[in-house]
C-alpha atoms as a PDB file:
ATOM      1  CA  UNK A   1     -13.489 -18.039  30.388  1.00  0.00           C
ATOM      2  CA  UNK A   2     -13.222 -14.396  30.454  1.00  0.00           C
ATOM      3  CA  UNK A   3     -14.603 -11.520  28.470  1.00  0.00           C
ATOM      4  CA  UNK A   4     -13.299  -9.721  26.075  1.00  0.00           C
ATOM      5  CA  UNK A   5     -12.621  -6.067  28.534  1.00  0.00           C
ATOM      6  CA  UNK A   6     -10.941  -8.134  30.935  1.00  0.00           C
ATOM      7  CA  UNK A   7      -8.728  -9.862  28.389  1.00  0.00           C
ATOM      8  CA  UNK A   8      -7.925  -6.788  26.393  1.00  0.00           C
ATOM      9  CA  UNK A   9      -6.687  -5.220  30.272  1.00  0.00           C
ATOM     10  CA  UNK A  10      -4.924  -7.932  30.953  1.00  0.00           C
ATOM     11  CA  UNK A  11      -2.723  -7.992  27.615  1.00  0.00           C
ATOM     12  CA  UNK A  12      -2.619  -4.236  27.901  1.00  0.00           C
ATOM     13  CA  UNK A  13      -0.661  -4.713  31.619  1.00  0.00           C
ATOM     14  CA  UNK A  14       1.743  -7.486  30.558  1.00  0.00           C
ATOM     15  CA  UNK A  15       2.581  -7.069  27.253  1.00  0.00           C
ATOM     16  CA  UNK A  16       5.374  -4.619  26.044  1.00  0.00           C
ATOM     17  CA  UNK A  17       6.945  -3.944  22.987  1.00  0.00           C
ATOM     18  CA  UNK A  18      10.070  -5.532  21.749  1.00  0.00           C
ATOM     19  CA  UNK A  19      12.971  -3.641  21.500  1.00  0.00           C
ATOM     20  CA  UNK A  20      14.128  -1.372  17.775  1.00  0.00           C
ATOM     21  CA  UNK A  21      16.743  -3.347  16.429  1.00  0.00           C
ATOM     22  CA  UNK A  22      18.324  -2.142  13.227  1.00  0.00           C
ATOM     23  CA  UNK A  23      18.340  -4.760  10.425  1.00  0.00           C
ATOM     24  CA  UNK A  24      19.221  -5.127   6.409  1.00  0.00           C
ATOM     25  CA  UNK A  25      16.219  -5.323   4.039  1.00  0.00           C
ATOM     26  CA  UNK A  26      16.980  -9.113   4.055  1.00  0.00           C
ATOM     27  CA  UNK A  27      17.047  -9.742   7.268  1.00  0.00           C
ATOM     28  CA  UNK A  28      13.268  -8.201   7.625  1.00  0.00           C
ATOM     29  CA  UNK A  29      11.491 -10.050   5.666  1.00  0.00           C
ATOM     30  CA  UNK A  30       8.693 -11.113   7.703  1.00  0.00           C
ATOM     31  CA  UNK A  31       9.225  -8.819  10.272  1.00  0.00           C
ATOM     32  CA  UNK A  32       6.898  -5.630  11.410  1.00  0.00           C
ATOM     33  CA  UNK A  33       8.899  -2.370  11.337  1.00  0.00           C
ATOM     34  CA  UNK A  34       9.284   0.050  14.429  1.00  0.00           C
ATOM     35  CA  UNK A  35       8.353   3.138  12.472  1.00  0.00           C
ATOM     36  CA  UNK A  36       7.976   3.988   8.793  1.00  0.00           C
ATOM     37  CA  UNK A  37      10.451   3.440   6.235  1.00  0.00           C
ATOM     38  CA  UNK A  38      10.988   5.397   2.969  1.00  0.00           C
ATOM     39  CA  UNK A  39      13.152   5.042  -0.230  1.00  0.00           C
ATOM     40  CA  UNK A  40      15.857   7.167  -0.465  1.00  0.00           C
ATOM     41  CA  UNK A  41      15.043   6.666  -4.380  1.00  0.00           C
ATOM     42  CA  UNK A  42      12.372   6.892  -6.452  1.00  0.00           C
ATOM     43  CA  UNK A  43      11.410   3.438  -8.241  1.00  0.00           C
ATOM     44  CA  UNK A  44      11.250   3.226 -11.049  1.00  0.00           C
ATOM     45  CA  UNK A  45      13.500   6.601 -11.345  1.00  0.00           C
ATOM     46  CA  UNK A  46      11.354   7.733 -14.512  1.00  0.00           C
ATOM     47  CA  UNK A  47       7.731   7.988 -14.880  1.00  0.00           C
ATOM     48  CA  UNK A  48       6.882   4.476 -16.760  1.00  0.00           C
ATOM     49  CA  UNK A  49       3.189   5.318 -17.368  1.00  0.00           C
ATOM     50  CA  UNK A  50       3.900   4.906 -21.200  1.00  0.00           C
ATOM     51  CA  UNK A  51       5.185   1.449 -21.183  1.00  0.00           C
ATOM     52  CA  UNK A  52       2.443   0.126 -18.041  1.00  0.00           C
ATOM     53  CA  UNK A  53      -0.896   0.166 -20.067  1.00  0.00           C
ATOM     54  CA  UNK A  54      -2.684   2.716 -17.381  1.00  0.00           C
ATOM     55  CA  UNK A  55      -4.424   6.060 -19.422  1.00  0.00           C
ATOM     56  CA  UNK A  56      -6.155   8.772 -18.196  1.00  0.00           C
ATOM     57  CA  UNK A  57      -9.266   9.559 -20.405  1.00  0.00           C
ATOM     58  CA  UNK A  58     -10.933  13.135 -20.021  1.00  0.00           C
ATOM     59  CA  UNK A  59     -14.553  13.836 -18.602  1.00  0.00           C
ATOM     60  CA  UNK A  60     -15.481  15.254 -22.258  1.00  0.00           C
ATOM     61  CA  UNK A  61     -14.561  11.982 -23.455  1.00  0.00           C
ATOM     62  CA  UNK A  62     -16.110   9.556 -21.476  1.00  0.00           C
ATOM     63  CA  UNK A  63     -19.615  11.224 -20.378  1.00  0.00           C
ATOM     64  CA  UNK A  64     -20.421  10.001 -24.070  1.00  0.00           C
ATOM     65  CA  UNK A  65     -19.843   6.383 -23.452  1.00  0.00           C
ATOM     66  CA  UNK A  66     -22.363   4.078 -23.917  1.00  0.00           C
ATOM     67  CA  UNK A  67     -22.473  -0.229 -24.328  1.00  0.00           C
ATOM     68  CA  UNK A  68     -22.789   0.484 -27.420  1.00  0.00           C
ATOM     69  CA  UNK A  69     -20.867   2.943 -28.552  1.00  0.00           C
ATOM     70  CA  UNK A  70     -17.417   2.647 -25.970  1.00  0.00           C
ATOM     71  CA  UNK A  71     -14.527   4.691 -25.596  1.00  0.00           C
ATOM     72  CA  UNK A  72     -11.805   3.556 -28.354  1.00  0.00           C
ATOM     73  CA  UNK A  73      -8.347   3.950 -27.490  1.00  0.00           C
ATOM     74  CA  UNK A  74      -5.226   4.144 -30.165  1.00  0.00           C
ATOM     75  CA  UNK A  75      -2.282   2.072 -29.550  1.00  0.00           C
END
């Protein structure tokens, strides 16, 4: 058996990276990608916070909240 230092140098000098290849979205499922990829749209294309159930409740609001007397929210 060897050690871990020797190992690591050993992978380091005989192991290169595969070549870019260009693929569809499809086709790289499961695969690592060469560099980072961005949407060219945003998704959703509106904000959706309104329909998703997050909220944003202020400081003044919450620094009151207790067990027993919680933050109340309107639907």
């Amino acid at each position: 058996m060897i050690g871990f230092d020797e190992a690591l140098h050993l992978a380091l000098n005989n192991v290169s990276p595969l070549p870019v290849e260009s693929l569809s979205t499809r086709d790289a499922l499961g695969r690592t990608a060469a560099k980072e990829v961005r949407a060219v749209v945003d998704s959703p294309s509106v904000d959706a916070s309104i329909k998703d159930g997050f909220a944003v409740f202020s400081q003044r609001i919450l620094i009151h909240a207790t067990p027993s007397r919680p933050v109340e929210t309107a639907l």
